[in-house]
Protein backbone atom coordinates (compact mmCIF):
# COMPACT_ATOMS: atom_id res chain seq x y z
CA UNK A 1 54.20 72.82 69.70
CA UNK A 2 54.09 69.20 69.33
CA UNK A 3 56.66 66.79 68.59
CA UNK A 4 56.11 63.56 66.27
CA UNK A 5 57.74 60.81 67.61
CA UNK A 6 59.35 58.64 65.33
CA UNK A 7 59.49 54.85 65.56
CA UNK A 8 62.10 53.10 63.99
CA UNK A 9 61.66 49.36 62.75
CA UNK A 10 64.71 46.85 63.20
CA UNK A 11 64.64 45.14 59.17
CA UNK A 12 67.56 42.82 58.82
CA UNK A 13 68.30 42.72 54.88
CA UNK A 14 69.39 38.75 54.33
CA UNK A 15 71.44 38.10 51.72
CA UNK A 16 70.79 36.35 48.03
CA UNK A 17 73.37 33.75 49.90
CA UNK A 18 72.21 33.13 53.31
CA UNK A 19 68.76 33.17 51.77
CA UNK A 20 69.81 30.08 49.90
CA UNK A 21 71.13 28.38 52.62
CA UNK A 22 68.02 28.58 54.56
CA UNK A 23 66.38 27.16 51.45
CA UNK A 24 68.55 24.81 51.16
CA UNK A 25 68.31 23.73 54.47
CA UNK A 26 64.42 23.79 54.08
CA UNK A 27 64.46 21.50 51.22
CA UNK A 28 67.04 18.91 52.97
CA UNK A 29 64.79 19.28 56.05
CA UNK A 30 61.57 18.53 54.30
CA UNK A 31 63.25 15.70 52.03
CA UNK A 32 64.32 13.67 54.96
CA UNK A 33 60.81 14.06 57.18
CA UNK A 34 59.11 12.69 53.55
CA UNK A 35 61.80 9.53 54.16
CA UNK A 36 61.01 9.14 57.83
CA UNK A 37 57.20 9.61 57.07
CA UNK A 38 57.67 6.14 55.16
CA UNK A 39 59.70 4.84 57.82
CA UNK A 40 57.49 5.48 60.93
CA UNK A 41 54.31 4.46 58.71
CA UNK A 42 56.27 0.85 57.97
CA UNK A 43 57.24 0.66 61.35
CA UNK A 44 53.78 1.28 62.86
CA UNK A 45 52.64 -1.32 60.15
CA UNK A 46 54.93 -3.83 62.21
CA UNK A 47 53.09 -2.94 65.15
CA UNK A 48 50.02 -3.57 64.07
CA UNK A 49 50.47 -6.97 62.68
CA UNK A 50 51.23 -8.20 66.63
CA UNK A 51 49.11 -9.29 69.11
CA UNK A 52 48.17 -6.09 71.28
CA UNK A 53 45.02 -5.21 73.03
CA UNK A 54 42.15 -2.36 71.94
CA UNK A 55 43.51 0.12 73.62
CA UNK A 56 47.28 -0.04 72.73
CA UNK A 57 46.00 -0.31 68.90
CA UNK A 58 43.78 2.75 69.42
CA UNK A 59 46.82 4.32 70.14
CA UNK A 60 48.60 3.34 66.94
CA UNK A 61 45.75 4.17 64.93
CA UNK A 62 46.42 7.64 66.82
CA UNK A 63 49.80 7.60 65.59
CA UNK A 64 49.66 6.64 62.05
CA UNK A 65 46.67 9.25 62.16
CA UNK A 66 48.85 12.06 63.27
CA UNK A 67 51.99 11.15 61.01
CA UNK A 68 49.14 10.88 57.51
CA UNK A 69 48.41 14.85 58.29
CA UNK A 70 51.78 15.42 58.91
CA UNK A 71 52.50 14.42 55.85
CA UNK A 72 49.84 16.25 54.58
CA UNK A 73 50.60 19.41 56.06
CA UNK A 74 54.18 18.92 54.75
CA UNK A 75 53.41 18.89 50.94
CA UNK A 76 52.13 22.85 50.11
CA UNK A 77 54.75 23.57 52.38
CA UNK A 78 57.36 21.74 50.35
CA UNK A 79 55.97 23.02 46.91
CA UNK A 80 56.36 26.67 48.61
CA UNK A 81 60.50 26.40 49.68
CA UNK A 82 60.47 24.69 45.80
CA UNK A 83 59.03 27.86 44.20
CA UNK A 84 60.73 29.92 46.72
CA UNK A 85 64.45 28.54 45.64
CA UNK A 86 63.56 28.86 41.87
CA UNK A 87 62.64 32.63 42.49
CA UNK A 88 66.15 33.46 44.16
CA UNK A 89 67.12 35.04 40.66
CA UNK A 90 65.42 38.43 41.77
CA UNK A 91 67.80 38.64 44.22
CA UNK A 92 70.89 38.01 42.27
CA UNK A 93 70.27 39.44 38.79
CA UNK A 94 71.87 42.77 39.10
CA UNK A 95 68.67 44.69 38.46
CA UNK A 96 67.28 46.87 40.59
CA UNK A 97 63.77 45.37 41.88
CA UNK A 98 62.89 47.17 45.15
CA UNK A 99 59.18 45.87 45.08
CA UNK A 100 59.95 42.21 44.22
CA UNK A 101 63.13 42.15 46.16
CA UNK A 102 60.96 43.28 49.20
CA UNK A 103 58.28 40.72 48.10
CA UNK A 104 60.80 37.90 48.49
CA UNK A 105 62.98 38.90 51.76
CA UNK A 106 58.52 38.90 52.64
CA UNK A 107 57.71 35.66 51.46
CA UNK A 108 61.21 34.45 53.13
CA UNK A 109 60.28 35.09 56.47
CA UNK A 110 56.79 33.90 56.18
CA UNK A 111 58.34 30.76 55.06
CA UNK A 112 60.66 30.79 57.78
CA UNK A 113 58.10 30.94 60.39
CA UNK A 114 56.17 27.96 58.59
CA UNK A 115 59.10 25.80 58.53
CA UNK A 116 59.63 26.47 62.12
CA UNK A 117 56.10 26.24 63.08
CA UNK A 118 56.13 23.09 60.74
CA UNK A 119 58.68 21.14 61.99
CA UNK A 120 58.28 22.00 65.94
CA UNK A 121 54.97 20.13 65.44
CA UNK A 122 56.38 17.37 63.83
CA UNK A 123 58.94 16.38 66.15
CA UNK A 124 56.22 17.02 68.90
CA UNK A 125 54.09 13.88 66.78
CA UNK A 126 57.09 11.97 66.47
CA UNK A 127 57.75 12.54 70.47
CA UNK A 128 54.25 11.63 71.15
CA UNK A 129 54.21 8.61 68.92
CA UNK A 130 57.62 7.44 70.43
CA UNK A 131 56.36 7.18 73.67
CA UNK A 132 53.22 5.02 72.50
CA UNK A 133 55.45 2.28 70.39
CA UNK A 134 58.25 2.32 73.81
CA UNK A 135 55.42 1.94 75.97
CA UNK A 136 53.74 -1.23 74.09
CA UNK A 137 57.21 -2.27 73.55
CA UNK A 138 58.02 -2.21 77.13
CA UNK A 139 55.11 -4.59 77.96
CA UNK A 140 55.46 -6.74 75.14
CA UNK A 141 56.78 -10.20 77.10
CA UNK A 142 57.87 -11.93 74.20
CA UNK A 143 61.23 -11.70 73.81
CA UNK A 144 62.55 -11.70 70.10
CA UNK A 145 66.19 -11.71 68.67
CA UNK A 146 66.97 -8.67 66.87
CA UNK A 147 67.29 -9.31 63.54
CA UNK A 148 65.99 -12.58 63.42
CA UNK A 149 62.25 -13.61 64.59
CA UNK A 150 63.02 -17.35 64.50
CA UNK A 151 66.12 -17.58 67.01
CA UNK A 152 65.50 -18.89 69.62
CA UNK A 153 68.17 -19.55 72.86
CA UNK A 154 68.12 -23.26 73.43
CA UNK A 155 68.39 -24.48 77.18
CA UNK A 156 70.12 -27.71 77.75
C-alpha cells in the first residue's frame, strides 16, 4: 500500500490594511526617487559645466546614463502600485470574491518583489554614482565657498 505524501504550502493572507500600507509606502517611495531623479540629474548638470578631464566626464555621462533608465524603469512600475491602490476595493467590499481576492494578494506580491528588486538597484546607481561625483570632487583643487562661487578669503 502506498502512502501520498502531502505537502503543505506556508500562504500568509495580508490584510485589506497592511496591504495599503505597503502601497502606500510604494507610492511615497516611488514619489520621492521621481524628486531625487531631478535632483541628481541637476546636480550632475553642475558637474558637467566644470573643467574636468575625458575620463572623469565619461564617467558622468555614465551616471546621468544610469539615473535616465532608472527613471525609466521606475514609471510602469509606478503606474502598477497606482492601479494596484485603486483596486484595494475587492478586498474591502464585503463580497465574497475568492478568485479576484486571490488575484490581488497575487499581483501584491509580484509587486512587492518589483519594488524590492526596483529600489535595491537604484540605491546600488545612486552608490555607484556617489562615488564618481566624491571622487572628482576630491581632486578638484579649486577651492570654492559653499554657497557662494565669488568669495573669496583675502590675505593681507
Amino acid at each position: 500500500m502506498k502512502t501520498k505524501k502531502i505537502s503543505y504550502k506556508y500562504r500568509e493572507w495580508l490584510n485589506a490594511e497592511e496591504m495599503h500600507e505597503d502601497s502606500k509606502k510604494w507610492f511615497s517611495e516611488l514619489s520621492f526617487i521621481k524628486d531625487e531623479h531631478k535632483f541628481l540629474k541637476n546636480l550632475i548638470q553642475s558637474f558637467a559645466i566644470k573643467p574636468i578631464d575625458k575620463k572623469e566626464f565619461g564617467k558622468i555621462s555614465d551616471f546621468m546614463k544610469a539615473i535616465e533608465e532608472n527613471r525609466r524603469l521606475m514609471v510602469p512600475i509606478f503606474k502598477q502600485v497606482q492601479k494596484h491602490m485603486s483596486q484595494l476595493e475587492i478586498m474591502i467590499d464585503k463580497v465574497d470574491q475568492i478568485d479576484m481576492e486571490q488575484a490581488y494578494l497575487k499581483t501584491h506580491k509580484k509587486l512587492s518583489k518589483k519594488m524590492n528588486n526596483y529600489l535595491l538597484d537604484y540605491r546600488s546607481v545612486k552608490e555607484k554614482g556617489f562615488v564618481v561625483l566624491t571622487s572628482i570632487l576630491k581632486k578638484s583643487k579649486q577651492k570654492i565657498a559653499l554657497g557662494n562661487p565669488e568669495y573669496k578669503i583675502k590675505v593681507t
